[in-house]
Protein backbone atom coordinates (compact mmCIF):
# COMPACT_ATOMS: atom_id res chain seq x y z
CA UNK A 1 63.40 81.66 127.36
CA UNK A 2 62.00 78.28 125.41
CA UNK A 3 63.57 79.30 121.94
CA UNK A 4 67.20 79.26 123.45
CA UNK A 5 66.48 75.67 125.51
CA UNK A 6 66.20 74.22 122.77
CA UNK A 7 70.11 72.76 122.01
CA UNK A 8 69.79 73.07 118.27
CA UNK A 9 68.63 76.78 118.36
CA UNK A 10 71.27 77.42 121.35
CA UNK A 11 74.22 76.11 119.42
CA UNK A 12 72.77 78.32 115.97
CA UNK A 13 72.99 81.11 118.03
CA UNK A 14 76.87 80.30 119.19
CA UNK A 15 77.71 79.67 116.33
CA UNK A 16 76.57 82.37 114.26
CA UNK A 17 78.40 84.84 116.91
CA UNK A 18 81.26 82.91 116.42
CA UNK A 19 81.17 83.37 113.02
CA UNK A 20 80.38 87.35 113.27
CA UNK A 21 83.57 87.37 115.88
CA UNK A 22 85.86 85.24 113.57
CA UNK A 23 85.18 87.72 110.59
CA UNK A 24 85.87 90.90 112.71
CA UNK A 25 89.12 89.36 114.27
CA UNK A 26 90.52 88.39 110.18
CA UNK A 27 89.06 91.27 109.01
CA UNK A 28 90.30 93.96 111.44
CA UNK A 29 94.09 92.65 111.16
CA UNK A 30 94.26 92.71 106.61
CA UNK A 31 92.08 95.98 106.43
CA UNK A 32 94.58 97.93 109.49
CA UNK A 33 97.74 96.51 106.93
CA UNK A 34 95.90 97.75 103.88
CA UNK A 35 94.82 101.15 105.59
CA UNK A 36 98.00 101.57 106.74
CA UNK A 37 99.83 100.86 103.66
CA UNK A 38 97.17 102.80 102.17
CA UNK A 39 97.58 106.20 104.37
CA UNK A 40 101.50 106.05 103.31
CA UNK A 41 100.54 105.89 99.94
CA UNK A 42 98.05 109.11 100.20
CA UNK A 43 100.52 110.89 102.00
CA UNK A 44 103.96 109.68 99.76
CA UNK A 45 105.80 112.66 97.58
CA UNK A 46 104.96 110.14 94.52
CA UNK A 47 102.00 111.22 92.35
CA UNK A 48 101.48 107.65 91.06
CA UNK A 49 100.76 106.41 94.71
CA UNK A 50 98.96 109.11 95.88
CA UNK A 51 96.37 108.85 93.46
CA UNK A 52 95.95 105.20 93.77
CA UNK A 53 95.23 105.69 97.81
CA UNK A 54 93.14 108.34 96.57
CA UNK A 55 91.16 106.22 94.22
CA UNK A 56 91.06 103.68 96.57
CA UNK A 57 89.69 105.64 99.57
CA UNK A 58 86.84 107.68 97.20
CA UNK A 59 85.78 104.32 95.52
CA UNK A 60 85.47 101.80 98.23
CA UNK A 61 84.15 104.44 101.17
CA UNK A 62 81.19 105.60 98.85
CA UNK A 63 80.11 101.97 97.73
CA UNK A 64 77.68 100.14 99.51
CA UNK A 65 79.37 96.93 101.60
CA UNK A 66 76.17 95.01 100.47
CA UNK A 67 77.67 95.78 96.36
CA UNK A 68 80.91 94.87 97.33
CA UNK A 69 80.22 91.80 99.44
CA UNK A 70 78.11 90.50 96.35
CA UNK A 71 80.54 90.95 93.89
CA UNK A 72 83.03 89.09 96.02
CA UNK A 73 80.36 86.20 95.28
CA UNK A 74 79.11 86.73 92.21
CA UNK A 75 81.70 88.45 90.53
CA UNK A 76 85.34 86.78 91.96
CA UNK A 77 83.23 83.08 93.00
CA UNK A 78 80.47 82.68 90.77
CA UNK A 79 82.28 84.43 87.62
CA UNK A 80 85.98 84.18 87.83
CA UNK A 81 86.09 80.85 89.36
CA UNK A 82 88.18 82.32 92.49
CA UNK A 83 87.39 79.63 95.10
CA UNK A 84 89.47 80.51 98.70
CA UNK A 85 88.46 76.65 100.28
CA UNK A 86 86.73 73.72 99.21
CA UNK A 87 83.92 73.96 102.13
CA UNK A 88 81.47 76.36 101.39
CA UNK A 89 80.97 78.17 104.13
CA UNK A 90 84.74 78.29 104.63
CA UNK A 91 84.95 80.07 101.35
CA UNK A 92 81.80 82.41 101.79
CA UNK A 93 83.90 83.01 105.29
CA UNK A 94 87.16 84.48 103.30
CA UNK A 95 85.41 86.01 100.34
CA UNK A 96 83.15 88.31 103.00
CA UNK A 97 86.70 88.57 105.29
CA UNK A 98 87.77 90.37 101.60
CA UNK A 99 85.11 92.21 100.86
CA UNK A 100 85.17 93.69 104.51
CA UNK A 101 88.36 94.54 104.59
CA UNK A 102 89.20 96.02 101.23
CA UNK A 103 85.89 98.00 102.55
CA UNK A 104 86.80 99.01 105.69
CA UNK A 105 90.67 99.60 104.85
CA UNK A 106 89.51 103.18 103.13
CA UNK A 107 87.98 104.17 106.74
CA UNK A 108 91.32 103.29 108.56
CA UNK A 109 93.08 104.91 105.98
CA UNK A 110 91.48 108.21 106.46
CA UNK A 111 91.52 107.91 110.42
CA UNK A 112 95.53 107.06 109.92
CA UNK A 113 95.93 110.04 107.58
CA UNK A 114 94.21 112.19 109.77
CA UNK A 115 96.79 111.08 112.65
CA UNK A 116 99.84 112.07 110.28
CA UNK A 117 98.51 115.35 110.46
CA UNK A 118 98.50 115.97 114.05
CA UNK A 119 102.46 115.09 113.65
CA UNK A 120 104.42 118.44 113.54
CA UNK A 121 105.84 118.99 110.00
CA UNK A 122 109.32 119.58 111.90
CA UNK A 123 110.25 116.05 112.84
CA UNK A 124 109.51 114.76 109.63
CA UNK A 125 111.89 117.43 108.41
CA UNK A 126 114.26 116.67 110.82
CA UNK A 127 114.11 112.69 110.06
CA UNK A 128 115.14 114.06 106.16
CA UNK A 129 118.00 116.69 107.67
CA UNK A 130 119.66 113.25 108.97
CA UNK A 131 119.41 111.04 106.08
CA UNK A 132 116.31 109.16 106.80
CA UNK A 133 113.89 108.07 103.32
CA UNK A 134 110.40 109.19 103.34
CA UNK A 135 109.13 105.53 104.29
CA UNK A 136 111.92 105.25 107.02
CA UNK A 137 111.02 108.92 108.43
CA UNK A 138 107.33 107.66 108.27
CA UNK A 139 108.09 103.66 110.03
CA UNK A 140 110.27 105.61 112.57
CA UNK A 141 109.06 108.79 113.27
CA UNK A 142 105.68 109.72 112.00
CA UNK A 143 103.67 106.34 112.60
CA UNK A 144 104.59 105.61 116.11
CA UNK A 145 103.20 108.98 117.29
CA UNK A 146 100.10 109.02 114.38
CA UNK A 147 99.07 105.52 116.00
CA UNK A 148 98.65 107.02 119.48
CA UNK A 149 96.18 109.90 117.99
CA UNK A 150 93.95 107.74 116.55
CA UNK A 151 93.18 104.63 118.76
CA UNK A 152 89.97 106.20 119.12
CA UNK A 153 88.77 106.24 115.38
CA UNK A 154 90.01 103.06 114.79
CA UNK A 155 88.49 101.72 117.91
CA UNK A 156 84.70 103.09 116.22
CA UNK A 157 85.97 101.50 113.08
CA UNK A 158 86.68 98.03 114.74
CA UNK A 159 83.03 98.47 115.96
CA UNK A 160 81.82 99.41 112.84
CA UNK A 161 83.08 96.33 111.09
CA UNK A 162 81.91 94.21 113.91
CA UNK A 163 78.24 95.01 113.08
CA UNK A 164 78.91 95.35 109.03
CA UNK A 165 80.13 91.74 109.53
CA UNK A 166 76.04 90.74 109.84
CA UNK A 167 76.06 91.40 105.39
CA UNK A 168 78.21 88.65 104.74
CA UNK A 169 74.84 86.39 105.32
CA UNK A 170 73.56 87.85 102.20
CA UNK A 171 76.16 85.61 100.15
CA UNK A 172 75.12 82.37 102.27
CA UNK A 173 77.36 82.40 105.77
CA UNK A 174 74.68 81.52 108.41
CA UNK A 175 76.76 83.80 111.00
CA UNK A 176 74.47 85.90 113.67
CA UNK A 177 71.78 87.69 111.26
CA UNK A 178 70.57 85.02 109.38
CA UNK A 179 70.68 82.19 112.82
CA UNK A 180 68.24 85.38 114.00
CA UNK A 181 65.65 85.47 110.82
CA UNK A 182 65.71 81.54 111.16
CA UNK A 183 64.59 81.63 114.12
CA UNK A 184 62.03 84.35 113.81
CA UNK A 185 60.75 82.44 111.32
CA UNK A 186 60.54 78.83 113.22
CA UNK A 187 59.79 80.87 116.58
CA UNK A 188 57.06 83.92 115.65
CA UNK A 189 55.55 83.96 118.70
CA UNK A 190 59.32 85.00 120.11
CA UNK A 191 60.08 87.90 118.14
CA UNK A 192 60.63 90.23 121.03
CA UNK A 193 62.56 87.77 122.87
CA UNK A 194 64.63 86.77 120.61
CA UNK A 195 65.50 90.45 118.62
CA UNK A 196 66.88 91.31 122.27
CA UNK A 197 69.04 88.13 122.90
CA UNK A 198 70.63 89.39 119.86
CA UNK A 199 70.41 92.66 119.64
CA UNK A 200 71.70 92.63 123.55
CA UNK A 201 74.46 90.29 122.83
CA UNK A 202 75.75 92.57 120.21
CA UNK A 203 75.56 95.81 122.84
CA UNK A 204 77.28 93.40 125.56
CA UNK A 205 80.44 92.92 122.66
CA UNK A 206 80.27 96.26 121.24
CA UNK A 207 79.52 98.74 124.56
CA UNK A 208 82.64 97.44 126.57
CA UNK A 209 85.02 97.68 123.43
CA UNK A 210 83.97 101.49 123.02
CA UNK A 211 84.82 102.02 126.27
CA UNK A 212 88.15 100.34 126.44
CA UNK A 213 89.65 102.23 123.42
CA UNK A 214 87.99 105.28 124.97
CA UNK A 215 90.74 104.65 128.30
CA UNK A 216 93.14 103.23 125.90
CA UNK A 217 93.10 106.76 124.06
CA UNK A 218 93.68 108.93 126.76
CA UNK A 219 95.99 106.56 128.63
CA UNK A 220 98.04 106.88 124.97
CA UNK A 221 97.24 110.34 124.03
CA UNK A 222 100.35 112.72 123.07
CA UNK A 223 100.81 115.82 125.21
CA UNK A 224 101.45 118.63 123.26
């Protein structure tokens, strides 16, 4: 394949999966705190904080990624001033890490809710009989076995961000998508060739990582 001998386009297309894999990896561990933190909230006997997780879920899952990514750039860089590192592709890096992750926290929050549901009301009652606060009943008790009923959704949601991580080259980060246009554009007598170097280097990440959270659910799954 004559695109990929070339060193230049070779090390592009490294690079730009390094860059898709370093904004999944950052991304994945602030948006499963904030989904997290977010599912307690939705689920706490406060009003105040249920509404907020509420609000949170219903405005970030139904806006586009694209909106939010750009107003990460043009709205917190370009218009506030916020600047996360002096290189500029370092700081397009953590301003797309935010955008995904505020983004994809609402999904995890919903797929961690939906685990504190399959938790029988009983042991959270029981947890209160003996003492224990609603966020020590839900660290202790409820989380541990809500985890283990939804490695599965999260799993599709870690492969969800993966490929949602291709927007954040709309705001200027040359990561996998836009080393692929590039060289469509330098290469168009390689279009095939080169849409299925990508495209199959995303299946070869993404098709193995399905399966292993797949075995890792049923390995973990509660018997009831």
């Amino acid at each position: 394949m004559h695109v990929f001998a070339d060193p230049t386009n070779l090390d592009a297309y490294l690079s730009g999966f390094l860059w898709i894999l370093k904004l999944t990896g950052a991304s994945a561990v602030l948006a499963l705190v904030l989904g997290v933190l977010l599912a307690a909230f939705r689920v706490s006997p406060v009003p105040v904080l249920r509404g907020f997780g509420a609000a949170w879920v219903n405005i970030f899952r139904n806006t586009p990624l694209t909106l939010i990514i750009f107003f990460c750039y043009f709205g917190l860089f370009t218009t506030l001033g916020l600047t996360l590192s002096d290189d500029l592709d370092q700081n397009n890096y953590w301003l797309g890490v935010v955008g995904l992750s505020v983004y994809t926290a609402a999904f995890v929050c919903e797929a961690v809710r939906s685990g504190i549901n399959t938790v029988p009301a009983g042991q959270a009652e029981a947890a209160r009989a003996i003492g224990l606060t609603f966020f020590q009943t839900l660290r202790i008790v409820v989380l541990p076995q809500a985890g283990r009923a939804v490695v599965a959704p999260l799993g599709s949601v870690l492969i969800a961000l993966c490929k949602n991580a291709t927007i954040v080259g709309t705001i200027g980060l040359i990561e996998a998508s836009s080393v692929m246009k590039d060289l469509i554009n330098s290469n168009g007598d390689a279009v095939i060739a080169i849409f299925a170097v990508f495209a199959g280097t995303f299946a070869a990440l993404l098709i193995p990582t399905g399966y292993f959270f797949g075995w890792l659910a049923n390995r973990l799954a509660v018997k009831r």
